[in-house]
Protein backbone atom coordinates (compact mmCIF):
# COMPACT_ATOMS: atom_id res chain seq x y z
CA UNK A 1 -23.26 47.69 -34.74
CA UNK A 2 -19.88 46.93 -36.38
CA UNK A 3 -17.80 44.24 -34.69
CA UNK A 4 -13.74 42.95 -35.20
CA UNK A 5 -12.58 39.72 -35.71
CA UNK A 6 -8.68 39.58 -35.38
CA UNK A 7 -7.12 36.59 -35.64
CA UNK A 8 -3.57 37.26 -34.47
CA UNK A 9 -0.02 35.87 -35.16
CA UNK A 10 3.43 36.59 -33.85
CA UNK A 11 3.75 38.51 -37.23
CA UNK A 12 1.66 40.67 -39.33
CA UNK A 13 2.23 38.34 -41.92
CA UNK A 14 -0.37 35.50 -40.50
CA UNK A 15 -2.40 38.10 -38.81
CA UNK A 16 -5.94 39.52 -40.18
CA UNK A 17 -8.29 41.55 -39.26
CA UNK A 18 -12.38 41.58 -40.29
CA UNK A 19 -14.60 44.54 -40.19
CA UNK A 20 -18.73 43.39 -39.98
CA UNK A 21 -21.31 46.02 -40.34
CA UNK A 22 -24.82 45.02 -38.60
CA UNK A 23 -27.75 46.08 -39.98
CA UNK A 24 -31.46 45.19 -41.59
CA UNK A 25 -31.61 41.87 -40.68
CA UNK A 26 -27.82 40.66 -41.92
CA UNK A 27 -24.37 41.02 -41.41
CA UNK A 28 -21.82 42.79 -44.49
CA UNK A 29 -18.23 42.14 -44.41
CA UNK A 30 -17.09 45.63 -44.69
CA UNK A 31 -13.34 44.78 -44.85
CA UNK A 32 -11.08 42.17 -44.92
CA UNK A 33 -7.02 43.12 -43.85
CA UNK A 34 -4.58 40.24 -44.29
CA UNK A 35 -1.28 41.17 -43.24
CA UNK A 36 -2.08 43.26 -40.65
CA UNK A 37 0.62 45.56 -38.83
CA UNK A 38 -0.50 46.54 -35.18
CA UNK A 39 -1.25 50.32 -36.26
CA UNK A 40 -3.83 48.79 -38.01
CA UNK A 41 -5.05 46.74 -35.12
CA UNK A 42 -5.49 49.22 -32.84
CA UNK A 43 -7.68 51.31 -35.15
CA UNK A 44 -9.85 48.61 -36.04
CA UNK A 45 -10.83 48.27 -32.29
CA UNK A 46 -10.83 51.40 -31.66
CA UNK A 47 -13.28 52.56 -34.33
CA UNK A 48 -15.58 49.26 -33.65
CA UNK A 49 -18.07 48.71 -30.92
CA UNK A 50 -16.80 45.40 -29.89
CA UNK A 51 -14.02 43.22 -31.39
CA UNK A 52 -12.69 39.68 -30.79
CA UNK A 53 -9.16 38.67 -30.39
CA UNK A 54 -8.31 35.19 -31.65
CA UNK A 55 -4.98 34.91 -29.05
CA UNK A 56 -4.88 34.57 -25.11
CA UNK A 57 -5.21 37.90 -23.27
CA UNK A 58 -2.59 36.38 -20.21
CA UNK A 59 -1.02 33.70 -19.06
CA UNK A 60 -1.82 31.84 -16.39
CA UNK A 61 -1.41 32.84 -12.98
CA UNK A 62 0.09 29.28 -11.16
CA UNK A 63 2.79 29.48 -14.64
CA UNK A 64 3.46 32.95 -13.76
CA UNK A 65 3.85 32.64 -10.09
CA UNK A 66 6.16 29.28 -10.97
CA UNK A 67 8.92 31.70 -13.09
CA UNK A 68 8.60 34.49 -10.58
CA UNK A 69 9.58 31.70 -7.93
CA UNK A 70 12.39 29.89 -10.08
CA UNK A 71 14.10 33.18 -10.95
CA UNK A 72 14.21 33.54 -7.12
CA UNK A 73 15.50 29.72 -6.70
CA UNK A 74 12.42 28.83 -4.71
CA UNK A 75 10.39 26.30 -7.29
CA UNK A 76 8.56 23.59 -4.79
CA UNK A 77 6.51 20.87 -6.41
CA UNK A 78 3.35 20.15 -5.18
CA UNK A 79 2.78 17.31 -3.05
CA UNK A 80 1.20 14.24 -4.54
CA UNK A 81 1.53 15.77 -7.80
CA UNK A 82 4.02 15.14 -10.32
CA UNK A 83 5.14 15.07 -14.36
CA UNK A 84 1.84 16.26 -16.40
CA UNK A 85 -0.37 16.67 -13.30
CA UNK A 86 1.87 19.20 -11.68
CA UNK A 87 2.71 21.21 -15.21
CA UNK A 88 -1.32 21.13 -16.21
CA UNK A 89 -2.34 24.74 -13.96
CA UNK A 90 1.35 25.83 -15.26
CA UNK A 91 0.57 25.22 -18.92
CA UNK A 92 -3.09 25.98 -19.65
CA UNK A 93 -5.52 28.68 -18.21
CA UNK A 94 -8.72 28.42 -16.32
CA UNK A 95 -10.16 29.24 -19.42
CA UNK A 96 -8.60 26.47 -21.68
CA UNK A 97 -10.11 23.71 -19.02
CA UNK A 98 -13.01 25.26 -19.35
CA UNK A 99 -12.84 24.99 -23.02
CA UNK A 100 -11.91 21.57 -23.04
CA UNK A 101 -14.47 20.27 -20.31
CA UNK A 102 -17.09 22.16 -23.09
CA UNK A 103 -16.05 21.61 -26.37
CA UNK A 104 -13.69 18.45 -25.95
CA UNK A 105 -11.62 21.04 -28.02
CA UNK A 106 -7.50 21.97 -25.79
CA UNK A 107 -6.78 25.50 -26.62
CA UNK A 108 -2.86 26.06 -27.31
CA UNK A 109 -1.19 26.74 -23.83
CA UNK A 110 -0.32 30.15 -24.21
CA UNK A 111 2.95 29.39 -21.74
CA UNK A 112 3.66 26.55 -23.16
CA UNK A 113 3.65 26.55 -27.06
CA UNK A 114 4.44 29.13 -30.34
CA UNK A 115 1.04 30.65 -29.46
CA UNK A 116 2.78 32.64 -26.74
CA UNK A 117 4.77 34.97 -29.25
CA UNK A 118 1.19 36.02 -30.58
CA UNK A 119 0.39 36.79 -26.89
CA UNK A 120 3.50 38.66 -26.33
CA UNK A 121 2.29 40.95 -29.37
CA UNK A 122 -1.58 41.07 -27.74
CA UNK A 123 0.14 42.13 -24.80
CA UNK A 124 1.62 45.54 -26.44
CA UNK A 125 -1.64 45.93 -28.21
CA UNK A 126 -3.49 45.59 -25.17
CA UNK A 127 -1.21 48.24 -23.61
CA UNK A 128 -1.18 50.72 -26.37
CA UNK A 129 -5.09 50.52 -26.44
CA UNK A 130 -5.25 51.54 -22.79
CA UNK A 131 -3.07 54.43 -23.81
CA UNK A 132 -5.45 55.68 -26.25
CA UNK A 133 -8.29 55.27 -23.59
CA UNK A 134 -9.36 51.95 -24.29
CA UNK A 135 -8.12 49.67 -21.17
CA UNK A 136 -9.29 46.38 -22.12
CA UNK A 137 -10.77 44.07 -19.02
CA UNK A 138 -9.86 40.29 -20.06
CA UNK A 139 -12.60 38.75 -18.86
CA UNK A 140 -14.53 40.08 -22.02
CA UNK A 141 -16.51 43.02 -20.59
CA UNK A 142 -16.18 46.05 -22.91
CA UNK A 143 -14.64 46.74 -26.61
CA UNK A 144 -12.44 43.19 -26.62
CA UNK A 145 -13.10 39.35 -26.13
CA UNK A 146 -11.16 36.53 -26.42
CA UNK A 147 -12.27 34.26 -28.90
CA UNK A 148 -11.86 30.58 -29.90
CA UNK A 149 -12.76 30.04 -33.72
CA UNK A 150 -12.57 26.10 -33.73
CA UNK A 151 -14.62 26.20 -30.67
CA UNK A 152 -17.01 29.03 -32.13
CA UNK A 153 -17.50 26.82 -35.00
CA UNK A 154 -17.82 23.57 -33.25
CA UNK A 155 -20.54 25.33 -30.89
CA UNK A 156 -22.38 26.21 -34.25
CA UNK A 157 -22.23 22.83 -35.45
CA UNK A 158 -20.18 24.24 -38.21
CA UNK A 159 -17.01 22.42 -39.66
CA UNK A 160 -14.03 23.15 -37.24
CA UNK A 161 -10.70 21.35 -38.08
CA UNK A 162 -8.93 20.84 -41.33
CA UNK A 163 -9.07 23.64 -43.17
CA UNK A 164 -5.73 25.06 -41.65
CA UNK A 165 -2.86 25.64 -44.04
CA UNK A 166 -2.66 25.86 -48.11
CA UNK A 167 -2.83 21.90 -48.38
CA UNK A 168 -6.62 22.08 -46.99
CA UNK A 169 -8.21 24.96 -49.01
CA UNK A 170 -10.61 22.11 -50.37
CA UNK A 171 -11.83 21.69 -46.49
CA UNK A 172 -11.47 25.83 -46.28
CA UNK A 173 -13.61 26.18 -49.17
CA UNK A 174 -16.11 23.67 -47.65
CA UNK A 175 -16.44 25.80 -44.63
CA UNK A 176 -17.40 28.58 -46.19
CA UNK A 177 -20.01 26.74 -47.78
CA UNK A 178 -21.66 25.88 -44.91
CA UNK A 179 -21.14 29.41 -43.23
CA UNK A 180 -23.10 30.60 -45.61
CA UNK A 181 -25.96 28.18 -45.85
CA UNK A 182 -25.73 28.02 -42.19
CA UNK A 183 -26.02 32.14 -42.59
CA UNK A 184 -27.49 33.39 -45.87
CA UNK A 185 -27.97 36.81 -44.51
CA UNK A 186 -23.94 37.14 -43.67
CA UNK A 187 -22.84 38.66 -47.02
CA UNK A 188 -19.07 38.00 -47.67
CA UNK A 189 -19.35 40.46 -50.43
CA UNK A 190 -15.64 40.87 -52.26
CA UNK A 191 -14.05 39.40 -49.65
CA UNK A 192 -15.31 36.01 -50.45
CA UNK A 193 -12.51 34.86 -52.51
CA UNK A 194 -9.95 35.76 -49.59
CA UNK A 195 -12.09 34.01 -47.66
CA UNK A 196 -11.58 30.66 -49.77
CA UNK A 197 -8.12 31.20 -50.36
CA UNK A 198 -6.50 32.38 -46.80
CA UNK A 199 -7.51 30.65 -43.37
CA UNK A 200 -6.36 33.29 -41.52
CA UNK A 201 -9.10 35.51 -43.40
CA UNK A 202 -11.77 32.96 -42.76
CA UNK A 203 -10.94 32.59 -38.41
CA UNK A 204 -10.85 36.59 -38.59
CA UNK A 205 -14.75 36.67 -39.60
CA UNK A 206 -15.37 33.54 -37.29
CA UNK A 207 -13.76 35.84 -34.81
CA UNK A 208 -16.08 38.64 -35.55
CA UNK A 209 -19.36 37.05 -35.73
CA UNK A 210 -17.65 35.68 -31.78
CA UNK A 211 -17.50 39.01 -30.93
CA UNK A 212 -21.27 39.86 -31.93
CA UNK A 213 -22.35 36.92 -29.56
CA UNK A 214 -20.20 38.15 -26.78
CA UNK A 215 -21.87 41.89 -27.66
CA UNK A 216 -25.53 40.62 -27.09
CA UNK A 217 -24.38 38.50 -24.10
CA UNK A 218 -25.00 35.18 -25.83
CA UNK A 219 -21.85 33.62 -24.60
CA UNK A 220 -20.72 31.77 -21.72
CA UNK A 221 -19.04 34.17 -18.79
CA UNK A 222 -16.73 33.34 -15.73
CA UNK A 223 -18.34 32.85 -12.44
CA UNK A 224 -17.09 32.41 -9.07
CA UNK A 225 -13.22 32.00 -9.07
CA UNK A 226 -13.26 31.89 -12.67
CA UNK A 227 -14.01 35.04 -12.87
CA UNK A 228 -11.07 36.29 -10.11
CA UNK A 229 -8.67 34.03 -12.55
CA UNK A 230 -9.88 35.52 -15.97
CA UNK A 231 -9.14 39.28 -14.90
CA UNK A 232 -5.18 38.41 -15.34
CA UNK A 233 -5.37 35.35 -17.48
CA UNK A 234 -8.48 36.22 -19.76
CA UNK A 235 -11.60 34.31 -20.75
CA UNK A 236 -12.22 32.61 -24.11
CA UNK A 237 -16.48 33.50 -24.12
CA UNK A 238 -18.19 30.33 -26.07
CA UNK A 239 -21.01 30.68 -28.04
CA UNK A 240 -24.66 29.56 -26.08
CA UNK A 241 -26.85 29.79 -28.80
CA UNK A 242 -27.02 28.71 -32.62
CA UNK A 243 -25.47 31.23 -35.11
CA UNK A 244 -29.01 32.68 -36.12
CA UNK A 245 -29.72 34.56 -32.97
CA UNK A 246 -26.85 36.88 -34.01
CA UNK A 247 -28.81 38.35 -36.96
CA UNK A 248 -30.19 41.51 -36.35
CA UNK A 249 -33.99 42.21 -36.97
CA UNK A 250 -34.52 43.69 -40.20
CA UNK A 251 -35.25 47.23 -38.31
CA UNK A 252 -32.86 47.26 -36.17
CA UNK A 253 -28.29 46.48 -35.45
């Protein structure tokens, strides 16, 4: 099995992408892209068997029906609601309650902060993959998932905050550390040193190790109305199990 881990910005100067090959009982990191152009992006799915995005797939629906109706003049507050209350459904996704009820952990609201430039871009990815016969279903069935790498790593009872940004590659180099004792049969190979030195690189293997949880259905799926919401505003798939049950048995991907 070879799985994707993407973790993607506005530009392909924050994005990377993470190729893992699965095999005899361990995980190889195959490749490691930072600065990623969408060309590249769309071949790395394409050529992988499953791949996790790091960005929302959508917005959400109550924020999308809200513009549709204030373009048309019609915007109508809810009654009893007002301020944050009212804004909540308009700035954050079934999905990132969900994630928050789980993890304690607020995913960026993809209509509401910088995050949503990344999503524009996922959006013409998305598109371009369905052109090349690869339609992509946002609830996480089929080649792509949405993925959460804080809340991977939290779920894994792995170090999750403070290793973003140059000033923290101490705390980035400490999480590597403990992916690996946490994971001695995921071999960073060459790649390591990227690893310490770029957090981007590091989320894009968090985000590929997501996907290979989300491949053997060891992650947590919508149900009920979720699921109606996630087909248009996507699902971030959590982690159920501890990070071992993704190795392979030494026989077998």
């Amino acid at each position: 099995m070879l799985t994707v881990g993407i973790d993607l910005a506005a530009e392909a100067a924050r994005t990377a992408v993470a190729w893992l090959d699965w095999s005899a009982g361990g995980a190889r990191l195959d490749r490691l892209e930072i600065r990623a152009d969408d060309g590249l992006l769309v071949e790395a799915v394409l050529g992988a068997d499953k791949s996790g995005f790091d960005c929302p797939l959508g917005w959400p629906d109550r924020f999308v029906d809200f513009v549709t109706a204030h373009r048309a003049g019609h915007v109508q507050v809810p009654e009893g609601l007002a301020g944050r209350a009212w804004r909540r459904d308009l700035a954050l996704r079934v999905t990132d309650q969900v994630v928050h009820e789980v993890t304690g952990l607020t995913p960026l609201s993809v209509s509401a902060d910088r995050i949503g430039h990344a999503s524009m871009r996922c959006a013409g990815l998305l598109a371009e993959l369905a052109r090349r016969g690869r339609p992509v279903d946002r609830r996480g069935r089929g080649a792509v998932v949405e993925v959460y790498p804080a809340a991977s790593l939290k779920r894994w009872r792995l170090p999750y905050k403070g290793y973003k940004r140059a000033a923290n590659l101490v705390a980035l180099g400490q999480l590597v550390d403990a992916l690996q004792a946490a994971a001695p049969w995921l071999d960073l190979g060459a790649y390591e040193g990227i690893c310490r030195a770029s957090d981007d690189a590091t989320d894009a293997v968090v985000a590929a190790l997501a996907a290979r949880a989300s491949a053997l259905d060891l992650v947590t799926v919508p149900v009920g109305e979720q699921d109606e919401a996630a087909r248009a505003e996507g699902w971030i798939a959590l982690p159920t199990t501890p990070l071992d049950r993704l190795r392979p048995s030494p026989t077998g991907g």
